[in-house]
Every structure is written in C-alpha cells, then in structure tokens.
C-alpha atoms as a PDB file:
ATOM      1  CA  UNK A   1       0.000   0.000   0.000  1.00  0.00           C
ATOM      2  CA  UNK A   2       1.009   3.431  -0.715  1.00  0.00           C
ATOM      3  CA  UNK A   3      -0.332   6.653   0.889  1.00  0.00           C
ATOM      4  CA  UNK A   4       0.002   9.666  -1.110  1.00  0.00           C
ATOM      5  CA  UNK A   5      -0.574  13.525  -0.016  1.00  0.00           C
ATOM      6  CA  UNK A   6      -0.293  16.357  -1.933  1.00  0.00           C
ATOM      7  CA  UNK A   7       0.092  20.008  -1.532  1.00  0.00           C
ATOM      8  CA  UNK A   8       0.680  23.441  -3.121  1.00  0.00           C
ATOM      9  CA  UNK A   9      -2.216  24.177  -4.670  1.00  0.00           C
ATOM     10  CA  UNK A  10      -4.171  27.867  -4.369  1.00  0.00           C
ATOM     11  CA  UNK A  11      -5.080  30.198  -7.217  1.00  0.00           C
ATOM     12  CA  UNK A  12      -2.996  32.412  -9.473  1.00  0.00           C
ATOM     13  CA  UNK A  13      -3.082  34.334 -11.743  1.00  0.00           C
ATOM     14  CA  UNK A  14      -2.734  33.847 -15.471  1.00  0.00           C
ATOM     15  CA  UNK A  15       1.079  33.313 -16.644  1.00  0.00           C
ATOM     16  CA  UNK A  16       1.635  32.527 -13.070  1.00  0.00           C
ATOM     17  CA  UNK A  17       2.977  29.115 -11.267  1.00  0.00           C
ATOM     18  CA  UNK A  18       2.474  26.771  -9.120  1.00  0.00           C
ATOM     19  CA  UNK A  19       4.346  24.361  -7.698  1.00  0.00           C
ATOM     20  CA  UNK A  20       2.886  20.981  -6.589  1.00  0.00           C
ATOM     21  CA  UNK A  21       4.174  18.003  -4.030  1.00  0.00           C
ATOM     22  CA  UNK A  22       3.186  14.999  -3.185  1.00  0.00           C
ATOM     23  CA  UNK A  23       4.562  13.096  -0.735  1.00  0.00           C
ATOM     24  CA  UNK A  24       4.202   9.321  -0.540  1.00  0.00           C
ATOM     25  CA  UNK A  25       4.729   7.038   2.476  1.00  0.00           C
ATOM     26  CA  UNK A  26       4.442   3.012   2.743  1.00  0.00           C
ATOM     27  CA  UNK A  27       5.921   0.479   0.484  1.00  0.00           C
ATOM     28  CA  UNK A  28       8.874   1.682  -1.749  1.00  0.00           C
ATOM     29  CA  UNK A  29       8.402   5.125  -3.342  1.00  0.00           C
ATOM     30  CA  UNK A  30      11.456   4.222  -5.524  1.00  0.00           C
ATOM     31  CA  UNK A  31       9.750   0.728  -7.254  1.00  0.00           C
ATOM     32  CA  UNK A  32       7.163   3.348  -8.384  1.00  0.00           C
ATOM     33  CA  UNK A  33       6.094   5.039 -11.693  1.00  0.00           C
ATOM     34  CA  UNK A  34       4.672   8.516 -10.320  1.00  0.00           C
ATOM     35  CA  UNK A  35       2.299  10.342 -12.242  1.00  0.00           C
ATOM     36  CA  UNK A  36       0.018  13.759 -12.011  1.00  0.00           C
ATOM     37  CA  UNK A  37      -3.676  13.837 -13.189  1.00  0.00           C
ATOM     38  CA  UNK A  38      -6.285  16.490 -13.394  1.00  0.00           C
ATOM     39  CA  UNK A  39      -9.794  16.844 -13.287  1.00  0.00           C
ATOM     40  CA  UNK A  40     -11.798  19.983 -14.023  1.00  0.00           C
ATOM     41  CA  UNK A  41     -15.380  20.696 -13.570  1.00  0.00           C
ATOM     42  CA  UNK A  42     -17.837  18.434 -15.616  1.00  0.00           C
ATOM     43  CA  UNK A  43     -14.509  16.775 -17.610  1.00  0.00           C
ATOM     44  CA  UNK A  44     -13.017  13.114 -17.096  1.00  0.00           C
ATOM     45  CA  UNK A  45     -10.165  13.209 -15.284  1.00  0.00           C
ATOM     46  CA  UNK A  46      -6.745  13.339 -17.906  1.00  0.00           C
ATOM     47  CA  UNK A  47      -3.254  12.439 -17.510  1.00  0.00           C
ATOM     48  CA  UNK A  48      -1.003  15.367 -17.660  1.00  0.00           C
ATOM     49  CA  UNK A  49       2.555  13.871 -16.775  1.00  0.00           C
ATOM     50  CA  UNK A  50       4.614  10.771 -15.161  1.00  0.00           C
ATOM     51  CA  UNK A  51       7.943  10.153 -14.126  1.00  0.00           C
ATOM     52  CA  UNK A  52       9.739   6.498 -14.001  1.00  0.00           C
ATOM     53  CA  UNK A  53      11.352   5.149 -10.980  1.00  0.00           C
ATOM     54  CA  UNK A  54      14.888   6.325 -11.709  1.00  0.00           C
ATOM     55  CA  UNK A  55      13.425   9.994 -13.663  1.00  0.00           C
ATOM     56  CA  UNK A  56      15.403   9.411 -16.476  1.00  0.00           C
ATOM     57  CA  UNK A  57      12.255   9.114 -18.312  1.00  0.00           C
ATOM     58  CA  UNK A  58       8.993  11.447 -18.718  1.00  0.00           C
ATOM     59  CA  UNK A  59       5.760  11.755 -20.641  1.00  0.00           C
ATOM     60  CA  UNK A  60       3.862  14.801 -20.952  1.00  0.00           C
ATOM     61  CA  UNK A  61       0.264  15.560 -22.461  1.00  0.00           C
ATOM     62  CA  UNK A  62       0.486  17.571 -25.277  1.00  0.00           C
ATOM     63  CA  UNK A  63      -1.006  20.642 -23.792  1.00  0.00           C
ATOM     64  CA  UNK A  64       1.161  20.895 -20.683  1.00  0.00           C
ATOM     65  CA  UNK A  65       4.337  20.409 -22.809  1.00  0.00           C
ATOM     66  CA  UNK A  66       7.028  23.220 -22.189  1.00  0.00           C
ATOM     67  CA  UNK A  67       5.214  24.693 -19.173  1.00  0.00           C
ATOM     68  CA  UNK A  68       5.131  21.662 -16.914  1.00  0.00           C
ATOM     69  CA  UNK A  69       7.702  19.924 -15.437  1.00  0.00           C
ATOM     70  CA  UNK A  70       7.618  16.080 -13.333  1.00  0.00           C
ATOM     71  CA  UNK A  71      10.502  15.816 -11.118  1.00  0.00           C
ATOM     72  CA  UNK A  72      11.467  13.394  -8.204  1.00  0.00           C
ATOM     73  CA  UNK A  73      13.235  12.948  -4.976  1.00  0.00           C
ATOM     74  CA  UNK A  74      13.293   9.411  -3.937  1.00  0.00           C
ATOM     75  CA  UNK A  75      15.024  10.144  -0.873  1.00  0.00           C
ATOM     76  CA  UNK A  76      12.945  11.928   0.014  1.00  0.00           C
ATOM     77  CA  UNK A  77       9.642  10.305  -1.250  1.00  0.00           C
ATOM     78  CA  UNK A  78       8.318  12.677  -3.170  1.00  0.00           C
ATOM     79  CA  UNK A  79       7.007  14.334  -6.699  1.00  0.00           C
ATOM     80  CA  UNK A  80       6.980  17.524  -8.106  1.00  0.00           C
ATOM     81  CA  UNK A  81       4.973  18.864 -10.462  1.00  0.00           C
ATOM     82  CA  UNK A  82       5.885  22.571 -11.461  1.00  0.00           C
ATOM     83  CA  UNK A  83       3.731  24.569 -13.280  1.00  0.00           C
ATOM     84  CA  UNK A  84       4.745  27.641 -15.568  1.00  0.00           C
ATOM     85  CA  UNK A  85       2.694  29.856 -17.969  1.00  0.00           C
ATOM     86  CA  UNK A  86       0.051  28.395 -16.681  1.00  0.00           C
ATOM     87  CA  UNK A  87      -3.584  29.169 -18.143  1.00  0.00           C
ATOM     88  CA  UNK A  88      -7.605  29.737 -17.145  1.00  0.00           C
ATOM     89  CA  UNK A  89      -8.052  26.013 -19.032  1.00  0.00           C
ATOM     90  CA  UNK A  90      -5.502  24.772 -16.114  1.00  0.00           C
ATOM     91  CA  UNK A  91      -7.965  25.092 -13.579  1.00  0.00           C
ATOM     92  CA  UNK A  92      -8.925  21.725 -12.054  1.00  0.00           C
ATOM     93  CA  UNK A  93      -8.256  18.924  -8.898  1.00  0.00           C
ATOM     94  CA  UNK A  94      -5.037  17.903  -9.435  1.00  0.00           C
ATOM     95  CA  UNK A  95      -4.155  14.387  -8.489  1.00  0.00           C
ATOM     96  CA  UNK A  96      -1.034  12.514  -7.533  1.00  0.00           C
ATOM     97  CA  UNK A  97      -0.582   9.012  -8.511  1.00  0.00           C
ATOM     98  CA  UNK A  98       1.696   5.569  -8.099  1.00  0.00           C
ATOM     99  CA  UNK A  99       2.178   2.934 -10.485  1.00  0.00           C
ATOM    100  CA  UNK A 100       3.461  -0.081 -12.241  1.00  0.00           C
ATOM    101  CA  UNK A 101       3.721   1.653 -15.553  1.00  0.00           C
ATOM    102  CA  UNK A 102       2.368   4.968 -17.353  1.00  0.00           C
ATOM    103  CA  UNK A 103      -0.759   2.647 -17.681  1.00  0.00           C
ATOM    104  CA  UNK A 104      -0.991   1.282 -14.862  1.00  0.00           C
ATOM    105  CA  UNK A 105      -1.395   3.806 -11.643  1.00  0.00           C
ATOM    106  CA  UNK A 106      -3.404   2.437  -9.018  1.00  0.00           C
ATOM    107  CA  UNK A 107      -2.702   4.382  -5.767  1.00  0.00           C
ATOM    108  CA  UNK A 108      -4.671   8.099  -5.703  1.00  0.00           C
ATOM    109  CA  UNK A 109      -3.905  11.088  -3.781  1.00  0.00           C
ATOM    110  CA  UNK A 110      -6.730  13.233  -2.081  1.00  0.00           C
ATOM    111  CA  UNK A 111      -6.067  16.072  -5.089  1.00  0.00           C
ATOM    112  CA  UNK A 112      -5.362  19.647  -4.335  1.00  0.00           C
ATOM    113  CA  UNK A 113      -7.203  22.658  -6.046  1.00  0.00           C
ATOM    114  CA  UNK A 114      -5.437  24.830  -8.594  1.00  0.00           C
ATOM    115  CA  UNK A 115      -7.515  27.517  -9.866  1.00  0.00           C
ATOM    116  CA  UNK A 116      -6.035  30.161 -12.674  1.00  0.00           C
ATOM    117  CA  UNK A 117      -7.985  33.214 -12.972  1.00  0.00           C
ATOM    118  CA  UNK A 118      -7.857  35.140 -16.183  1.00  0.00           C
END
C-alpha cells in the first residue's frame, strides 16, 4: 500500500505558477512510476505527466508540454509537479498518482485545487 498527499495548490493568476508536491509514504516510493492527473469541472479526469522510478524518463500531455515539469526525490519520497505559464483552461483537482507503468497507476492522492484566474 502506498499513501500519497499532496500540496501546493491555491489560485494564481494567469502566466503565473504553481508548484505541486506529493509526498508518498508506505511500500517503496522508488519501485514506483509517479504520475500527475487532473480533473476539471464536468470533464473526465486526464493524464497530464509521469515520471519512471529512476526519472530518467517522462511523458507529458500535449497541452502541458514546455510549461510543466515532473521531477522526483526518492530520498525523500516525493514528486513535483511545477507549473509555468500556466492558463484559465488549467484550472482543475489535481491528483497525484503511483504505479506499475504509465498505464498502470493504481494508488490516488486526495487532489489539491489549482484555480487560474484570467
């Protein structure tokens, strides 16, 4: 089992950022693919970027690309997520998430709010 709490949200402005943690706790953080998902009002929730174990290797959503950035600490158990230029169509619950693969995440977060007011 792996717990998983994240923090950092608020609002901002547009062209603002945000930085986002999320600190995990339980069975090896390092065995783990880490990942960040959002959800905004009335949408599904998407995948917006992941990290593997050793961070050597990232994906990104097309939308988030060259404003985002995944990053890890494994000694200290936790995932970044910062968040540059960031835009009004931003705004949603933003979730941290643990995995066997970029497919495959299957321990949640509680989210944190990130709201980007135009």
């Amino acid at each position: 089992q792996v717990q998983l709490v994240e923090s950092g949200g608020g609002l901002v402005q547009a062209g603002g950022s945000l930085r986002l943690s999320c600190a995990a706790s339980g069975r090896t953080f390092s065995n783990y693919v880490m990942g960040w998902f959002r959800q905004a009002p009335g949408k599904e929730r998407e995948f917006v970027t992941g990290v593997t174990w050793s961070g050597r290797m990232t994906s990104y959503t097309e939308s988030v690309k060259g404003r985002f950035t995944i990053s890890r600490e494994n000694a200290k158990n936790t995932v970044y997520l910062q968040m540059n230029s960031l835009k009004p169509e931003d705004t949603a619950v933003y979730y941290c998430a643990a995995g066997r693969a970029f497919n495959d995440f299957n321990y949640w977060g509680q989210g944190t709010q990130v709201t980007v007011s135009s």
